[in-house]
N, C-alpha and C. Protein backbone atom coordinates (compact mmCIF):
# COMPACT_ATOMS: atom_id res chain seq x y z
N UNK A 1 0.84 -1.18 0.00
CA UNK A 1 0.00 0.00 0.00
C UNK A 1 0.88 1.24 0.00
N UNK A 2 0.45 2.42 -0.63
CA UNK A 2 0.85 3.51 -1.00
C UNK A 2 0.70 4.49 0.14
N UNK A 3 1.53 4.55 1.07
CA UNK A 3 1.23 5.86 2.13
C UNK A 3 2.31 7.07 1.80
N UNK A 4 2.48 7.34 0.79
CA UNK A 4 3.00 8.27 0.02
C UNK A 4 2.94 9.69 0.64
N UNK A 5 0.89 10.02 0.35
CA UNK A 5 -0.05 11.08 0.72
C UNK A 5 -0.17 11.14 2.48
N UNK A 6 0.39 10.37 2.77
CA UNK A 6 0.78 10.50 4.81
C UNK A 6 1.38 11.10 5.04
N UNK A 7 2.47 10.33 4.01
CA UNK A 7 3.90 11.24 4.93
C UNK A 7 3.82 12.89 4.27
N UNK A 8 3.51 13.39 3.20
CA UNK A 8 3.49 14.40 2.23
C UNK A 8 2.42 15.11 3.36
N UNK A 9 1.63 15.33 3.86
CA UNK A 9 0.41 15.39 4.60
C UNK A 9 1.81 15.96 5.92
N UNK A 10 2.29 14.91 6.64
CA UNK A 10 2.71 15.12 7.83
C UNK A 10 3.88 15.81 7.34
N UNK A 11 4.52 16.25 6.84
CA UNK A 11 6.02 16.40 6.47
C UNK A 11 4.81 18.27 5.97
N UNK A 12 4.12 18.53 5.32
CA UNK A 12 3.92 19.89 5.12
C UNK A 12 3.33 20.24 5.73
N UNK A 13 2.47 20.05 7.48
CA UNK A 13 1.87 19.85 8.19
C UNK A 13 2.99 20.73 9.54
N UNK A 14 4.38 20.00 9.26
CA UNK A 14 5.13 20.10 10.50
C UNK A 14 5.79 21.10 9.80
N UNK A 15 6.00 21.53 8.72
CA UNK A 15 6.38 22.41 7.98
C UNK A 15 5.50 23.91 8.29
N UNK A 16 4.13 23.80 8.32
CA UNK A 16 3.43 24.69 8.09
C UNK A 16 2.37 25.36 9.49
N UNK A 17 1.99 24.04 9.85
CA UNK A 17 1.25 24.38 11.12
C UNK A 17 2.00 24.07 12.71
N UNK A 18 2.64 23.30 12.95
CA UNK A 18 3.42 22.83 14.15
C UNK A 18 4.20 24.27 14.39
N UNK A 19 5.17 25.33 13.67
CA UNK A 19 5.47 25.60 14.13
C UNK A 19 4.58 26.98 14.50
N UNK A 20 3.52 26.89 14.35
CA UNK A 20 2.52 27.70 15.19
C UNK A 20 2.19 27.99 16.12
N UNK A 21 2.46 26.31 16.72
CA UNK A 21 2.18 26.34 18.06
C UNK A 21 3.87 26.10 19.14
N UNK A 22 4.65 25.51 17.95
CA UNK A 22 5.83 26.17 18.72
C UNK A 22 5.95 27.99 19.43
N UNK A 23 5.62 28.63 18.44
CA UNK A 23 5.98 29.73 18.42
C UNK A 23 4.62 30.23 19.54
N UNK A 24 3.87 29.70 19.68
CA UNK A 24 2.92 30.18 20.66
C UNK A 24 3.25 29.85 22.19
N UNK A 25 3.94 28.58 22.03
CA UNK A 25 4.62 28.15 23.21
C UNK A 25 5.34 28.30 23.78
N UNK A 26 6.47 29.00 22.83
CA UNK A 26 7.87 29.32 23.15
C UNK A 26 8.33 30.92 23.39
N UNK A 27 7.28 31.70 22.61
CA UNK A 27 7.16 33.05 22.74
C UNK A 27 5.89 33.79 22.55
N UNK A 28 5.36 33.85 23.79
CA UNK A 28 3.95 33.70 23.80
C UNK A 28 3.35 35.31 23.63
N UNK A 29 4.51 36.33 24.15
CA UNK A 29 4.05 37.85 23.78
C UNK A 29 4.76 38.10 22.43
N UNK A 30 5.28 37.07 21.75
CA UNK A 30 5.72 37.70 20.61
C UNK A 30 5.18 36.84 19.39
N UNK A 31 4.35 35.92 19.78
CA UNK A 31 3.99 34.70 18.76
C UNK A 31 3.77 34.95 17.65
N UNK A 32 3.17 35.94 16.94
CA UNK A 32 2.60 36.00 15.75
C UNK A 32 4.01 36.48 14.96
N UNK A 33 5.14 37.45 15.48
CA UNK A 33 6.31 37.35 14.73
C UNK A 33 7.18 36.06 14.77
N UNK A 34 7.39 35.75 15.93
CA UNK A 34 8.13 33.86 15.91
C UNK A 34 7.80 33.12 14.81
N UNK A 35 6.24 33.62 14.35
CA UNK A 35 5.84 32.23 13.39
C UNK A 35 5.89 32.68 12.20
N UNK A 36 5.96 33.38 11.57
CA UNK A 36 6.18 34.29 10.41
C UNK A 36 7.71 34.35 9.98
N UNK A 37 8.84 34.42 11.37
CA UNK A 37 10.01 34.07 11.17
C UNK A 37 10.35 32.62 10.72
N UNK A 38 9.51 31.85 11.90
CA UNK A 38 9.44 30.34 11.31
C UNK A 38 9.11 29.95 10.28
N UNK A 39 8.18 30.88 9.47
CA UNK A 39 7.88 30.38 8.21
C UNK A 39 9.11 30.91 7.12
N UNK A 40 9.44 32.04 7.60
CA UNK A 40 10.97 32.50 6.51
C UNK A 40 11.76 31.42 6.56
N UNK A 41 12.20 30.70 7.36
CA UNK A 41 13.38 29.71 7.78
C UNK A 41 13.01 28.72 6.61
N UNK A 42 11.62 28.94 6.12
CA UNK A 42 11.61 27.43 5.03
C UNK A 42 12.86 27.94 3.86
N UNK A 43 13.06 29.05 3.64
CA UNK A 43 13.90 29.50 2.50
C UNK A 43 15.18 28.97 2.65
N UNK A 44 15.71 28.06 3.80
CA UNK A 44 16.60 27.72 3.54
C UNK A 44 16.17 26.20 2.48
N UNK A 45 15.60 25.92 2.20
CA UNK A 45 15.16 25.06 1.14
C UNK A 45 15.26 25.65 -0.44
N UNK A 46 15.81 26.02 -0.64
CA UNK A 46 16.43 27.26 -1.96
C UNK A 46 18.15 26.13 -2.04
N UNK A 47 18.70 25.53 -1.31
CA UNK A 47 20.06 24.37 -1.55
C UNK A 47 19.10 23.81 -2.12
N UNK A 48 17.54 23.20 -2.42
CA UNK A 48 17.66 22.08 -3.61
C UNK A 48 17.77 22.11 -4.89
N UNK A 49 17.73 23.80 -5.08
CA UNK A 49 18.53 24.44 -6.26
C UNK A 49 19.32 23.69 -6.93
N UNK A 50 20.16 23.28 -5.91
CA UNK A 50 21.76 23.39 -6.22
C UNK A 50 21.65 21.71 -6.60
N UNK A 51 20.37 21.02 -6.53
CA UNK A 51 20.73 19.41 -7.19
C UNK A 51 19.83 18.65 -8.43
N UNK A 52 20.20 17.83 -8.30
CA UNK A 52 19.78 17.49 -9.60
C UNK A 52 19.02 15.64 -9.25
N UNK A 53 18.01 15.65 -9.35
CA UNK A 53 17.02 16.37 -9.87
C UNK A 53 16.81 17.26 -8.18
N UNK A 54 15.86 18.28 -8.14
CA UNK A 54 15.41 19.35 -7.20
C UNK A 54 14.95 18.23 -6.52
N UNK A 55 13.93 17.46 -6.50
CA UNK A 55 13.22 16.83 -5.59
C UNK A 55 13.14 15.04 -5.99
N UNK A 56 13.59 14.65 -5.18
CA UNK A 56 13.55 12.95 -5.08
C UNK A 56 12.77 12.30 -3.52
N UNK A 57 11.78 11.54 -3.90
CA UNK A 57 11.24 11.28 -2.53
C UNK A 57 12.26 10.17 -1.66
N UNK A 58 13.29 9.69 -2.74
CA UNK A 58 14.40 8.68 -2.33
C UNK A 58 15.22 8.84 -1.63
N UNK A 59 15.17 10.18 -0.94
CA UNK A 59 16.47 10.79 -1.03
C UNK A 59 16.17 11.44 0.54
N UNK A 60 17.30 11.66 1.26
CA UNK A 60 17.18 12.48 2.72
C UNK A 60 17.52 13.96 2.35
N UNK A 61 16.70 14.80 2.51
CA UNK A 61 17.33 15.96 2.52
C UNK A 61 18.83 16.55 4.09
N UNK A 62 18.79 15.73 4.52
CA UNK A 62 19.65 15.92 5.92
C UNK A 62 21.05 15.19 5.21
N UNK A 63 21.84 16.16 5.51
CA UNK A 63 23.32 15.77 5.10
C UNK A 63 23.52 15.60 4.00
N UNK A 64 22.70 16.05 2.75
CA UNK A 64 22.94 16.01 1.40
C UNK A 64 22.60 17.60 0.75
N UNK A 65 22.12 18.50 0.82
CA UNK A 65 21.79 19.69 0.72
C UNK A 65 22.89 20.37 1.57
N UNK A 66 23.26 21.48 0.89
CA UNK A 66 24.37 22.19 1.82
C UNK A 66 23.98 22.99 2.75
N UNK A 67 22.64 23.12 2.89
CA UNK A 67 22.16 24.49 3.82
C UNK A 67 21.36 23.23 5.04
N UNK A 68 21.51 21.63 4.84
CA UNK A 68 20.61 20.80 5.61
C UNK A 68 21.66 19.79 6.03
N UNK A 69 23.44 20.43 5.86
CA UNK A 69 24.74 19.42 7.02
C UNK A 69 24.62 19.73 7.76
N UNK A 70 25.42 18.43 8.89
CA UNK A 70 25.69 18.80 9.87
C UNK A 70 26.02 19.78 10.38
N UNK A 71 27.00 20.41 9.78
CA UNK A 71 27.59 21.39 10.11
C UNK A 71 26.59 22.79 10.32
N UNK A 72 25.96 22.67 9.11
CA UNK A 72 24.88 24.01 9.47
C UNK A 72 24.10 23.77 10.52
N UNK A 73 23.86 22.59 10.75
CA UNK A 73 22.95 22.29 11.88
C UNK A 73 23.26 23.29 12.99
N UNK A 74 24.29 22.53 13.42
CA UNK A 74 25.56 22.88 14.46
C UNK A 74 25.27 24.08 14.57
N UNK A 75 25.73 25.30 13.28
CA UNK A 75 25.52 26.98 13.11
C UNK A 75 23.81 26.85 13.75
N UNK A 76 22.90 26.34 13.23
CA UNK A 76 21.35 26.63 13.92
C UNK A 76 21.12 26.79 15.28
N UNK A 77 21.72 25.31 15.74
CA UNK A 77 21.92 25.59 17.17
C UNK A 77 23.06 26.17 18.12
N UNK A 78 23.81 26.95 17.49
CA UNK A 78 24.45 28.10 18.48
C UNK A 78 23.49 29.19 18.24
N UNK A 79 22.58 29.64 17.45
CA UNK A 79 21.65 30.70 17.27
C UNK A 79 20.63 30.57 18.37
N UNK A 80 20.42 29.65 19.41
CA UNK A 80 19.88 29.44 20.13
C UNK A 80 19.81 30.38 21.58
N UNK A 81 21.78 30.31 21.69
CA UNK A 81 22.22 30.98 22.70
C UNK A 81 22.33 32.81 22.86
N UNK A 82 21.43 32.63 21.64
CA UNK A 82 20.99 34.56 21.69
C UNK A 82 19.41 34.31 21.81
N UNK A 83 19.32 36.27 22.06
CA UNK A 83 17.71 36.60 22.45
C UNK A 83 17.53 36.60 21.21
N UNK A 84 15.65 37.05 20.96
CA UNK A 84 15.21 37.79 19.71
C UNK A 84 15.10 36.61 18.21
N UNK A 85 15.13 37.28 17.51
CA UNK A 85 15.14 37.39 16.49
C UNK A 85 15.97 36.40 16.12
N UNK A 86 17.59 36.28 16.34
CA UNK A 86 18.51 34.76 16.52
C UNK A 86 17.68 33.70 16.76
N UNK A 87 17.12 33.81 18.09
CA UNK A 87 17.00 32.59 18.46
C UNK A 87 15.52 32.06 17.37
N UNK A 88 14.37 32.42 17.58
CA UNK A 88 13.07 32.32 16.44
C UNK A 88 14.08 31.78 15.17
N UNK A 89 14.81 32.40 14.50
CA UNK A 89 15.67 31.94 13.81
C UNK A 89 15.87 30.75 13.86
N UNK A 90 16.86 30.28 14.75
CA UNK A 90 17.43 29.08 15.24
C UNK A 90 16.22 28.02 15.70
N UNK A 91 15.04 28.55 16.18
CA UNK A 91 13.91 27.23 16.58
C UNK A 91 13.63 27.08 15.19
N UNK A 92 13.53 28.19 14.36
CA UNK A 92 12.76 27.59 13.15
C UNK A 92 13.50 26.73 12.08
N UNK A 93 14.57 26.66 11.83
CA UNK A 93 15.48 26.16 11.44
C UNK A 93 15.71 24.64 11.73
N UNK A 94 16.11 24.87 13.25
CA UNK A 94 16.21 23.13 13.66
C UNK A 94 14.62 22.15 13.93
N UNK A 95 13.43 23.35 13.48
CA UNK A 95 12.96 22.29 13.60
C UNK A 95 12.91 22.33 12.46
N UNK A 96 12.96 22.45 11.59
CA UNK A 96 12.76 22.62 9.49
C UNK A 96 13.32 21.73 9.91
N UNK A 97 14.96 21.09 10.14
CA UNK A 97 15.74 20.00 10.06
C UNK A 97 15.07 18.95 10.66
N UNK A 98 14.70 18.83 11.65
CA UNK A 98 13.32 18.30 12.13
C UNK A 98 12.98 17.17 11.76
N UNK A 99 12.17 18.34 10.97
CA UNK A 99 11.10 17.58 10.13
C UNK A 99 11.58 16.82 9.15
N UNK A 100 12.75 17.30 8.06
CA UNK A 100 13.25 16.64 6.92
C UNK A 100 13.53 15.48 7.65
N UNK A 101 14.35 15.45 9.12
CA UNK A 101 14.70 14.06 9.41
C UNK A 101 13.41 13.05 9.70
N UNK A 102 12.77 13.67 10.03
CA UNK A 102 11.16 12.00 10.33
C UNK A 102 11.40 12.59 9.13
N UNK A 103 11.01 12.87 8.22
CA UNK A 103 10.41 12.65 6.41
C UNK A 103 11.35 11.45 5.70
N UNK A 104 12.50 12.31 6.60
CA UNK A 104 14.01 10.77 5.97
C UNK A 104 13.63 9.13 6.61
N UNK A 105 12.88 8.91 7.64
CA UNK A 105 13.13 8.11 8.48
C UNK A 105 11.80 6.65 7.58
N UNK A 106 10.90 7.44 6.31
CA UNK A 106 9.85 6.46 5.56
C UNK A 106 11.14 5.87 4.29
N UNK A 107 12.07 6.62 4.19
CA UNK A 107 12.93 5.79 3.13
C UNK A 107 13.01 4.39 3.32
């Protein structure tokens, strides 16, 4: 059976609505900017540019995209250890990575 439309469902879901309520949770007098930042953070999804083909459901976006290594990870979460604007940054980010990783985990 084809649960294709699940994971596509949950994967733009945690993309789109979860961090809503992150951002309601986590910054509760500032929520409506947290989540608007959280939604900018998808632009780091602009590295699948850079492959060929753009989109493979075969494929992990974690550790194969240059803006989704380890290493950037790493950069996400030191953005943590600031106020503001950094940090919203940095939640929205690691959880974007997040998510790509359960999306990696139906391969």
């Amino acid at each position: 059976m084809d649960y294709f439309w699940i994971r596509t469902l949950l994967h733009y879901s945690m993309h789109l609505v979860f961090p809503l309520g992150i951002a309601y949770l986590l910054f509760p007098g500032n929520w409506k900017k947290a989540y608007f930042i959280m939604l900018g953070t998808m632009l780091v999804d602009a590295d699948h540019l850079l492959s060929t083909p753009m989109f493979s459901a075969h494929r992990s976006s974690i550790n194969f995209h240059p803006l989704h290594t380890y290493w950037a990870i790493g950069f996400y979460f030191l953005l943590l250890f600031f106020r503001g604007v950094p940090r919203m940054v940095g939640v929205g980010l690691l959880f974007h990575m997040f998510t790509d990783w359960i999306d990696s985990l139906w391969l």
